[in-house]
N, C-alpha and C. Protein backbone atom coordinates (compact mmCIF):
# COMPACT_ATOMS: atom_id res chain seq x y z
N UNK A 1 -44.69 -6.67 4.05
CA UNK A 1 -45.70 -6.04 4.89
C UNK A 1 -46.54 -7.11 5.58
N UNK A 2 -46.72 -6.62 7.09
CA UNK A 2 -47.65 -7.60 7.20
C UNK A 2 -49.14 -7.26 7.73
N UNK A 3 -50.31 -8.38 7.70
CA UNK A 3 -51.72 -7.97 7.80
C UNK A 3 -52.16 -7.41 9.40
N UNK A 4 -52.78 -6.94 9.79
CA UNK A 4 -53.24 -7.12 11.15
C UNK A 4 -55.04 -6.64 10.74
N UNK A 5 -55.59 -7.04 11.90
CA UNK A 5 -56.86 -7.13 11.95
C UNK A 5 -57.42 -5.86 12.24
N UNK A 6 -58.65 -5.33 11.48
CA UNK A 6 -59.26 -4.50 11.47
C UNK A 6 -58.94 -3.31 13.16
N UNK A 7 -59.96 -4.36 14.02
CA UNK A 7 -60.01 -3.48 15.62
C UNK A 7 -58.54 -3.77 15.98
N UNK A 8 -57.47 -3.51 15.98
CA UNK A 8 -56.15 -2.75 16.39
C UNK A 8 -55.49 -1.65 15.94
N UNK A 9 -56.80 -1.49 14.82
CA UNK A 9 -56.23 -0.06 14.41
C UNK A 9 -56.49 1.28 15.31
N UNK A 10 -56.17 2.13 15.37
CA UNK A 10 -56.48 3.31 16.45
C UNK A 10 -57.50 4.24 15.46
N UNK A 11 -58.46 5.09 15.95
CA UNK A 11 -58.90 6.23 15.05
C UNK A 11 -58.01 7.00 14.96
N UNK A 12 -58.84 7.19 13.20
CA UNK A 12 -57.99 8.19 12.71
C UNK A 12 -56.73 7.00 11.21
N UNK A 13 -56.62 5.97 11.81
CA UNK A 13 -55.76 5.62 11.21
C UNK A 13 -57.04 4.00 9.98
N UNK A 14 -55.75 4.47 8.78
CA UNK A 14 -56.56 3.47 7.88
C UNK A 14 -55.65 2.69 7.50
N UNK A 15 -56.23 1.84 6.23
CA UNK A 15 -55.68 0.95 5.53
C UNK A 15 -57.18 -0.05 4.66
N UNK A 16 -55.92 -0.63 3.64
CA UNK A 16 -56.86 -1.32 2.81
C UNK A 16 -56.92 -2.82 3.37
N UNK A 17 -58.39 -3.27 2.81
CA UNK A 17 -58.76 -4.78 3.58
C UNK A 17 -57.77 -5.69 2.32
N UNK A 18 -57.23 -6.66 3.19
CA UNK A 18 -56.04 -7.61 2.10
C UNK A 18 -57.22 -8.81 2.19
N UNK A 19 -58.23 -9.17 2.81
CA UNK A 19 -58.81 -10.64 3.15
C UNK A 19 -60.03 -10.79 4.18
N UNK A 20 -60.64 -11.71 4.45
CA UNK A 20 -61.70 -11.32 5.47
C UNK A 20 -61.88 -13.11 6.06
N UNK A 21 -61.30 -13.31 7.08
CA UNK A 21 -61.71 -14.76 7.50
C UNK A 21 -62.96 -14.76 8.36
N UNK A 22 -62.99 -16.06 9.24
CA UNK A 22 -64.12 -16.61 9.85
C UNK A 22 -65.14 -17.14 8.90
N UNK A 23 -66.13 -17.39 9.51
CA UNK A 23 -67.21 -18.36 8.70
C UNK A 23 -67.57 -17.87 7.64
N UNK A 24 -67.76 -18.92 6.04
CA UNK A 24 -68.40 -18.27 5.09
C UNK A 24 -69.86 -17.34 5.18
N UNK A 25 -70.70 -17.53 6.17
CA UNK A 25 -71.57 -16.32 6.19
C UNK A 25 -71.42 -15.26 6.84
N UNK A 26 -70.61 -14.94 7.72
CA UNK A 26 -69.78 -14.09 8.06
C UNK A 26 -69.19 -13.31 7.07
N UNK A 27 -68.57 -13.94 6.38
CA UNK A 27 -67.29 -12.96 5.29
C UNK A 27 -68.29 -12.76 4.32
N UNK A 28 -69.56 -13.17 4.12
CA UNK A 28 -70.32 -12.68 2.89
C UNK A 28 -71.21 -11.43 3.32
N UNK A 29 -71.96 -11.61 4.85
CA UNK A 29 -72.16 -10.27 5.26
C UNK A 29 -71.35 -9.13 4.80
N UNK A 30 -70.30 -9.46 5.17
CA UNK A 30 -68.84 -8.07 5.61
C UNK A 30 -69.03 -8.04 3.92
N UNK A 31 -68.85 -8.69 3.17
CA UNK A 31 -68.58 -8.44 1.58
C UNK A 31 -69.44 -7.51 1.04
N UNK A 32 -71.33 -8.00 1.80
CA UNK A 32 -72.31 -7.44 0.89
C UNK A 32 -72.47 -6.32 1.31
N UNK A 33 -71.68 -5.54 2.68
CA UNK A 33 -71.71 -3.89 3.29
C UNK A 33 -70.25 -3.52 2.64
N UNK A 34 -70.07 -4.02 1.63
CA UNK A 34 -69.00 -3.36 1.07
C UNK A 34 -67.20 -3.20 1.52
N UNK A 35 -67.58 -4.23 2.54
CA UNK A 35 -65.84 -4.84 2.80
C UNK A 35 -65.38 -5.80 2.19
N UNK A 36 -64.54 -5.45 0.86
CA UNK A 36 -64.16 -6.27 -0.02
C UNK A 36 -62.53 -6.08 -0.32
N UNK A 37 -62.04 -6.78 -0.42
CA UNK A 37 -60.47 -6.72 -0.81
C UNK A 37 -60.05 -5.75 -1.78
N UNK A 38 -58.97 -4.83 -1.22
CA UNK A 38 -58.87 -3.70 -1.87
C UNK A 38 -59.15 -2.29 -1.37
N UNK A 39 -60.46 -2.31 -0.24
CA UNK A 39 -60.84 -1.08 -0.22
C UNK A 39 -60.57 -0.60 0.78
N UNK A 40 -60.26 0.90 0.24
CA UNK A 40 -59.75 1.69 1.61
C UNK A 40 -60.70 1.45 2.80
N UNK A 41 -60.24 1.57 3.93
CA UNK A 41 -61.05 2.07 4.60
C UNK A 41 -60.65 3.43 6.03
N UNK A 42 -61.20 3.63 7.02
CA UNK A 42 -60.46 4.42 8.01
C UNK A 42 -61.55 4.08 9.50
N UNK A 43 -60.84 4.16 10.42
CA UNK A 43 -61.13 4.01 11.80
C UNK A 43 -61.95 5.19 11.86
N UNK A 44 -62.94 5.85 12.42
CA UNK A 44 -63.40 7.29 12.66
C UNK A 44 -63.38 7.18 14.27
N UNK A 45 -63.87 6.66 14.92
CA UNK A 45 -63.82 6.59 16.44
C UNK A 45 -64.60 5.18 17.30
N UNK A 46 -64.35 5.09 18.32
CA UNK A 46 -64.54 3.83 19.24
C UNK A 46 -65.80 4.25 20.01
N UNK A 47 -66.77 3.65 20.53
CA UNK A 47 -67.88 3.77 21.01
C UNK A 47 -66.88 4.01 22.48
N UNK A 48 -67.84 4.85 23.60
CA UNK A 48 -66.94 4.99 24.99
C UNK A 48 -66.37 3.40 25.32
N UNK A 49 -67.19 2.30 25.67
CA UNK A 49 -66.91 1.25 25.97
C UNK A 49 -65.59 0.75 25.23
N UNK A 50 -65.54 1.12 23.58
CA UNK A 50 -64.77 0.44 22.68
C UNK A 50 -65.60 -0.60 22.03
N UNK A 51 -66.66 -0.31 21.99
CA UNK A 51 -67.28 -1.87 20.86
C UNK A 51 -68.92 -1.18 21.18
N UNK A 52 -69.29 -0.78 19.67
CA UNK A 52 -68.64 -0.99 18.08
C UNK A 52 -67.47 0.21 18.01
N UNK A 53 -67.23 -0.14 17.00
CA UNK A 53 -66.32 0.29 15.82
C UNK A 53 -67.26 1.06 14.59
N UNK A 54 -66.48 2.72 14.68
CA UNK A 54 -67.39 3.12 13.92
C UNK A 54 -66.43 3.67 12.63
N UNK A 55 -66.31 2.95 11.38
CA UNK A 55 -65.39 3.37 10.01
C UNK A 55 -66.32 3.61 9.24
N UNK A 56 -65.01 4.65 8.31
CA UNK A 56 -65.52 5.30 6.97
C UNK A 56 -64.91 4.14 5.65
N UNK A 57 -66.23 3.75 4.81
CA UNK A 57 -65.81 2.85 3.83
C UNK A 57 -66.84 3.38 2.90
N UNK A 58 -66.13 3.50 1.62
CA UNK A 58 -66.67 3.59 0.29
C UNK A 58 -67.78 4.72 0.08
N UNK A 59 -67.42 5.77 1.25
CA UNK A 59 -67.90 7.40 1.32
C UNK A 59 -69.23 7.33 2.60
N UNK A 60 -69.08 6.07 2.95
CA UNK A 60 -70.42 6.10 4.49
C UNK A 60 -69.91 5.74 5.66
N UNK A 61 -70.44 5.91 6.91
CA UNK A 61 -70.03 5.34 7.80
C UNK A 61 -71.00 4.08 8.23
N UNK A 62 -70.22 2.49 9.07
CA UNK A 62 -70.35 1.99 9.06
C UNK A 62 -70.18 1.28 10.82
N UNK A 63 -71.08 0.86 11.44
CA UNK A 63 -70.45 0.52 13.27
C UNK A 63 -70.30 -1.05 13.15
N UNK A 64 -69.47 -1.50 13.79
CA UNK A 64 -69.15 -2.99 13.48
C UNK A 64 -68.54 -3.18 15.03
N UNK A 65 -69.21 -4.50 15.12
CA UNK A 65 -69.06 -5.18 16.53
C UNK A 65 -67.18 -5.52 16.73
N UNK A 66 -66.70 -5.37 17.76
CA UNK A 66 -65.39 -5.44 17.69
C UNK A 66 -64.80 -7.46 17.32
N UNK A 67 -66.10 -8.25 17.12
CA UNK A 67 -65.92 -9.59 16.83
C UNK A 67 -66.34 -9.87 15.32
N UNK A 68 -66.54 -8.85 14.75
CA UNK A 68 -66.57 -8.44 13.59
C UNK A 68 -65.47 -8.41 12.72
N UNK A 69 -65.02 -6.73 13.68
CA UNK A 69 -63.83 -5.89 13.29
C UNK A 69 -62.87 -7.24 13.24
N UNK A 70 -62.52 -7.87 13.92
CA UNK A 70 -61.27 -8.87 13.77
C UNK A 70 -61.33 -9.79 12.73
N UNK A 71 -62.33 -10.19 12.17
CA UNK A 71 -62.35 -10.99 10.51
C UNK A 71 -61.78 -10.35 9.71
N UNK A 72 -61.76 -8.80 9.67
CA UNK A 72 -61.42 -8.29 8.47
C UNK A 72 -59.99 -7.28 8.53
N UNK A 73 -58.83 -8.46 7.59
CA UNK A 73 -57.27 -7.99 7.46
C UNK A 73 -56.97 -7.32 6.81
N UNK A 74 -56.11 -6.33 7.19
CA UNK A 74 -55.55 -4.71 6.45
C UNK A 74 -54.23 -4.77 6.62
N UNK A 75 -53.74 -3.92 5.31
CA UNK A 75 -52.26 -3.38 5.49
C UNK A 75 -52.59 -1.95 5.89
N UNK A 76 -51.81 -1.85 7.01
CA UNK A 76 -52.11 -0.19 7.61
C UNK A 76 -51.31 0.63 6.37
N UNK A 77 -51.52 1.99 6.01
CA UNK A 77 -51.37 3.37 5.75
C UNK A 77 -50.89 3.96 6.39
């Protein structure tokens, strides 16, 4: 299987985070809102523009900048 990055997923469609690159304060943000290796997550919908990114993780929703969304790697579902 292989990883792809968070924002190429379409709404509607999920998968679990395998990893989270870019800068160590970066990946510790994303960690401390609860994007951690392992967890499901799901696309819910795209702002009109497309950025943010608005997903369902760990029963809340969450909007994430689309330079965000690309730190954090999933195996799609």
């Amino acid at each position: 299987m292989t990883t792809i990055p968070l924002d190429s997923l379409n709404a509607g469609e999920q998968g679990h985070i395998t990893g989270l690159a870019g800068a160590p304060d970066v990946r510790r943000r994303l960690m401390e809102m609860g994007l951690t290796p392992g967890t499901l997550l799901r696309v819910v919908r795209f702002a009109p523009l497309g950025d943010p990114i608005d997903i369902e993780v760990r029963g809340y929703h969450l909007s994430l900048r689309k330079h965000d969304a690309r730190q954090i790697m999933l195996l799609r579902q």
